[in-house]
Each structure stands twice: as C-alpha cells, then as structure tokens.
N, C-alpha and C. Protein backbone atom coordinates (compact mmCIF):
# COMPACT_ATOMS: atom_id res chain seq x y z
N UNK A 1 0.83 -1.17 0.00
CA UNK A 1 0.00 0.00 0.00
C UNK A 1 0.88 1.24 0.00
N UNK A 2 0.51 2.50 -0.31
CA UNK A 2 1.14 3.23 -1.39
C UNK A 2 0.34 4.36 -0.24
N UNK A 3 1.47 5.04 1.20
CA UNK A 3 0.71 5.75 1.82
C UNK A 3 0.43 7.58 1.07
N UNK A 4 1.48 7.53 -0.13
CA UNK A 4 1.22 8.87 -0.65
C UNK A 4 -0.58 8.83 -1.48
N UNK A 5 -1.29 8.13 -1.67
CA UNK A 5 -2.34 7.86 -2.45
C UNK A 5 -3.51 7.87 -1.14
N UNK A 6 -3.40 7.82 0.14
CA UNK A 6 -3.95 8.46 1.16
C UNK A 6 -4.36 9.22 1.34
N UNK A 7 -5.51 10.08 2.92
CA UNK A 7 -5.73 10.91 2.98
C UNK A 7 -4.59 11.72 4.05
N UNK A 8 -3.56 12.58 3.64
CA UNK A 8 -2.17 12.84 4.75
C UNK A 8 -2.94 13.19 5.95
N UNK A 9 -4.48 13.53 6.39
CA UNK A 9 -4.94 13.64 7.88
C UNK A 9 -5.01 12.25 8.30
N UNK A 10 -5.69 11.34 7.75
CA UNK A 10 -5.68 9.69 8.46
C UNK A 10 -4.50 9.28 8.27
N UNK A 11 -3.67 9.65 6.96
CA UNK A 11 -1.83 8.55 7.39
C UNK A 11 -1.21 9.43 9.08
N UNK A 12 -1.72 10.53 9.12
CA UNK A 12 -0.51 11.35 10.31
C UNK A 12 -1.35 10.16 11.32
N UNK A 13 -2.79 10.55 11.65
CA UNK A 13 -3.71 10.02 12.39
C UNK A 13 -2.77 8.65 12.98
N UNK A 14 -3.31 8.10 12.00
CA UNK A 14 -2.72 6.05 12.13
C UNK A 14 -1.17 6.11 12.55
N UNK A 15 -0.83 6.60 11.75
CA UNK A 15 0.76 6.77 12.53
C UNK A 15 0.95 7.33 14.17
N UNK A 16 0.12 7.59 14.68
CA UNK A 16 0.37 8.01 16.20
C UNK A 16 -0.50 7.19 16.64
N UNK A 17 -1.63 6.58 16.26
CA UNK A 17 -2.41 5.30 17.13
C UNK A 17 -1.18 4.11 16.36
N UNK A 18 -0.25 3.68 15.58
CA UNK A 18 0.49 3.15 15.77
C UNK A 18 1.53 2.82 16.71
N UNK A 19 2.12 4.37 17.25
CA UNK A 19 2.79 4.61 18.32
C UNK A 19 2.35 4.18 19.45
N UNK A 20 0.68 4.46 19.60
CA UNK A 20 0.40 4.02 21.13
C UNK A 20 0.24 2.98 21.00
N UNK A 21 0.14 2.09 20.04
CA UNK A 21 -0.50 0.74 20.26
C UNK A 21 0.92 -0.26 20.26
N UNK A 22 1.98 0.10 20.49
CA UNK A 22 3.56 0.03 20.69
C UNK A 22 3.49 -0.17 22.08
N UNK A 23 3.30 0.38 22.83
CA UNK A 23 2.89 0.54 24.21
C UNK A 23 2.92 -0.76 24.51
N UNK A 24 3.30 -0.94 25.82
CA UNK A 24 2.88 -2.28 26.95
C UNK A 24 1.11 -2.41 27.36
N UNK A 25 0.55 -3.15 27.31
CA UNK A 25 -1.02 -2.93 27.83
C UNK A 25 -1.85 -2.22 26.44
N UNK A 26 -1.13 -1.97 25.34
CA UNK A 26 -2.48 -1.05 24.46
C UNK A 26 -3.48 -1.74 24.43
N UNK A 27 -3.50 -3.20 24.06
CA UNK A 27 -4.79 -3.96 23.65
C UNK A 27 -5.98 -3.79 24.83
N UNK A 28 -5.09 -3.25 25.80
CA UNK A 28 -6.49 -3.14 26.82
C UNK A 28 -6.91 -1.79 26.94
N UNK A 29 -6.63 -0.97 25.95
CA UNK A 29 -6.89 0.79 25.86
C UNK A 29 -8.18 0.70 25.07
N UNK A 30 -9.48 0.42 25.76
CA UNK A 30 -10.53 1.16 25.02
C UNK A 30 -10.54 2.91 24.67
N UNK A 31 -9.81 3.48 24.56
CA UNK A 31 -10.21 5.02 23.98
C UNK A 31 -8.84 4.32 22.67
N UNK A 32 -7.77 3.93 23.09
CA UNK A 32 -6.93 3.48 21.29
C UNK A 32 -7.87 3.05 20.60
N UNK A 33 -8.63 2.27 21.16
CA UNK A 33 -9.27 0.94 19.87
C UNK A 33 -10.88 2.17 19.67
N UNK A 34 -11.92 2.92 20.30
CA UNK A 34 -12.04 3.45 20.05
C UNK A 34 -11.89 4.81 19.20
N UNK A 35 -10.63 5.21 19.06
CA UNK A 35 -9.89 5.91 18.01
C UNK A 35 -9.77 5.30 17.22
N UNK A 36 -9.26 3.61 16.58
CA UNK A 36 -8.83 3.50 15.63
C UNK A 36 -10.41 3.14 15.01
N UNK A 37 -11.22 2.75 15.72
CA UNK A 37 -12.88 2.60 14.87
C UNK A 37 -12.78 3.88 14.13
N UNK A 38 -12.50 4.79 14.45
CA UNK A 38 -13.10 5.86 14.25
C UNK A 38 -12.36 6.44 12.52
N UNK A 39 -11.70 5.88 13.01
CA UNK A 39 -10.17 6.16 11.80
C UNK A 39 -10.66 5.57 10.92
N UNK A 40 -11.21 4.07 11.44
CA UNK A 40 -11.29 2.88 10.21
C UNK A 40 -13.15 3.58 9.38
N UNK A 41 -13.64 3.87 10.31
CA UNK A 41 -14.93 4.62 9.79
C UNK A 41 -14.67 5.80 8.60
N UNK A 42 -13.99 6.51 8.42
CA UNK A 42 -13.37 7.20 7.94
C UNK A 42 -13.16 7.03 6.64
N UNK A 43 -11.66 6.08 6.90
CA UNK A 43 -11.10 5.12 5.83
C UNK A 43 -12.08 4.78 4.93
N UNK A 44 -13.13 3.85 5.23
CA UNK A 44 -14.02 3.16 4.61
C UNK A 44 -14.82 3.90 4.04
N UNK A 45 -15.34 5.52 4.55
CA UNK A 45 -16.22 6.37 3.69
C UNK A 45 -15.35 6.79 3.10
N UNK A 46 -14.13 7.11 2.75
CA UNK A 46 -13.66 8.07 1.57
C UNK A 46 -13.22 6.86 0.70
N UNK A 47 -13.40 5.57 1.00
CA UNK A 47 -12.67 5.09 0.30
C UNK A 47 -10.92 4.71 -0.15
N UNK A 48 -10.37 5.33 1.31
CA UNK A 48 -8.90 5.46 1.38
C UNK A 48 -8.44 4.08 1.68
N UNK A 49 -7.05 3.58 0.83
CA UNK A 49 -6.15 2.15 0.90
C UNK A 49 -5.85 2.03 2.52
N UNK A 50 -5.91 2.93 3.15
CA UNK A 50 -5.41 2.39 4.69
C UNK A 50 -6.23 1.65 5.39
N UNK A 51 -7.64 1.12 4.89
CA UNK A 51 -8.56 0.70 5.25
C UNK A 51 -7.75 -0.74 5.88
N UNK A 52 -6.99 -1.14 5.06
CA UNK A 52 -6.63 -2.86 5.32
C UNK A 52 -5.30 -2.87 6.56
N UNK A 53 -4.84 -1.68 7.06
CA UNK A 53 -3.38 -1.22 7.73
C UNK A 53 -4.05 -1.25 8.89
N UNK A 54 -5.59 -0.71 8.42
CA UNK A 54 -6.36 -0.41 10.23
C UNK A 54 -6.86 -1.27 10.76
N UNK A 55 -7.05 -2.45 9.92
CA UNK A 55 -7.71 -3.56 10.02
C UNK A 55 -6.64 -4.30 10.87
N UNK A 56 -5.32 -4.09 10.12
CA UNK A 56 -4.34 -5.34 10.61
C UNK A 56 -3.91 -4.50 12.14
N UNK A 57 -4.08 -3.40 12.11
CA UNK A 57 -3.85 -2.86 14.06
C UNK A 57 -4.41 -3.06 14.67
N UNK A 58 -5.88 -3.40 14.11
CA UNK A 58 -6.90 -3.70 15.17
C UNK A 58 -6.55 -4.95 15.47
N UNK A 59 -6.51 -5.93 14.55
CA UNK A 59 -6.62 -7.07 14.24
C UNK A 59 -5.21 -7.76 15.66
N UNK A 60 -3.92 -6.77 15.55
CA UNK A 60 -3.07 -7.02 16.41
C UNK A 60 -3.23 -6.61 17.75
N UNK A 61 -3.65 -5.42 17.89
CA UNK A 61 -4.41 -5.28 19.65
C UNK A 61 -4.82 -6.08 20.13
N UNK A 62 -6.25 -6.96 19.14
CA UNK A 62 -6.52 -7.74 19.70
C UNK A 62 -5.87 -9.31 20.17
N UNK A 63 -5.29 -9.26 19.57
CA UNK A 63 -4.18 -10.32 20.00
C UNK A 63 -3.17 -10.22 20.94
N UNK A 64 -2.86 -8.86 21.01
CA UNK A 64 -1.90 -8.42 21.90
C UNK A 64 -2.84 -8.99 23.44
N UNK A 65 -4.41 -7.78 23.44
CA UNK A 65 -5.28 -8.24 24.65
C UNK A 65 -5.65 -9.42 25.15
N UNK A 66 -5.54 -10.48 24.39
CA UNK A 66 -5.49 -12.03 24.22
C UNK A 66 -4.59 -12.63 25.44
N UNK A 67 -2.75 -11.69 24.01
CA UNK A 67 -1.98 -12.64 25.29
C UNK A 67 -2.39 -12.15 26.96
N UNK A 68 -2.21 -11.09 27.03
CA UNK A 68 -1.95 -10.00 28.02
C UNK A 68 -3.42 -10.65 29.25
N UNK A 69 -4.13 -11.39 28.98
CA UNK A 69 -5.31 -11.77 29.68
C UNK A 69 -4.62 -13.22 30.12
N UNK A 70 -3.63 -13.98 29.61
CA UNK A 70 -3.97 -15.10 29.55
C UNK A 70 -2.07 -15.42 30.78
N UNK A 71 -1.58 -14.05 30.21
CA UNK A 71 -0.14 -13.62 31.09
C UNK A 71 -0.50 -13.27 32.62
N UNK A 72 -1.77 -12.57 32.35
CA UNK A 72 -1.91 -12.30 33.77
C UNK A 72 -3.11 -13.23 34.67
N UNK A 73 -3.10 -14.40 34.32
CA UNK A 73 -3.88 -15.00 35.05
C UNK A 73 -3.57 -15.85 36.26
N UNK A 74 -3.84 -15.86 37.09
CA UNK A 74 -3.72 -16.69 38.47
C UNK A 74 -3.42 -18.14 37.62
N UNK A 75 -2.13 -19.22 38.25
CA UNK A 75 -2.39 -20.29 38.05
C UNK A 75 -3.16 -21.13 39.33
C-alpha cells in the first residue's frame, strides 16, 4: 500500500495510534481501539487504501489483549 495515495490527515492520524499501540497494555486501551474505529470509519467512507493497515492494528491489539489476559492469570 502506497501511503502517498492516502488521505495525509488519516496517514498522520494512524501513525500516532500506531505509536500508542507500541505501548505495553495497548490492547487493553478502550479510547486506542475506540480511536482506531473511528479512523477505520473514515477510511471506509472516503474510500482510502489504509482501510486494510487499520484492520491489521486492530486485528493485532486484539491479540496483543489475548496474550496479556492469559499472562496475567492466576495459576
């Protein structure tokens, strides 16, 4: 994907919910994953290629929140 063919407000956007989602604990940040809906809502009405970038961050939070539930569990 070809971020010059973007909208440069959602590439800056995604690029700093990238940053936070770098973070220790993001997958458990409901206002990140709330932001990135919001992004991906966006994406999808203008029709912008980052649609599938937002998909795969979400897609990794949630996996991140996965492990991070399963790390912190009582044995």
């Amino acid at each position: 994907m070809r971020l010059k063919d973007s909208d440069p407000e959602l590439v800056e956007t995604l690029r700093a919910l990238e940053r936070r989602a770098d973070a220790p604990g993001a997958g458990q940040h409901l206002r990140l994953r709330a932001d990135l809906g919001r992004v991906l809502q966006h994406a999808i009405q203008r029709g912008d290629p980052l649609v599938d970038r937002v998909r795969r961050l979400r897609r990794k939070l949630d996996e991140d929140a996965f492990d991070e539930m399963f790390d912190n569990m009582p044995i």
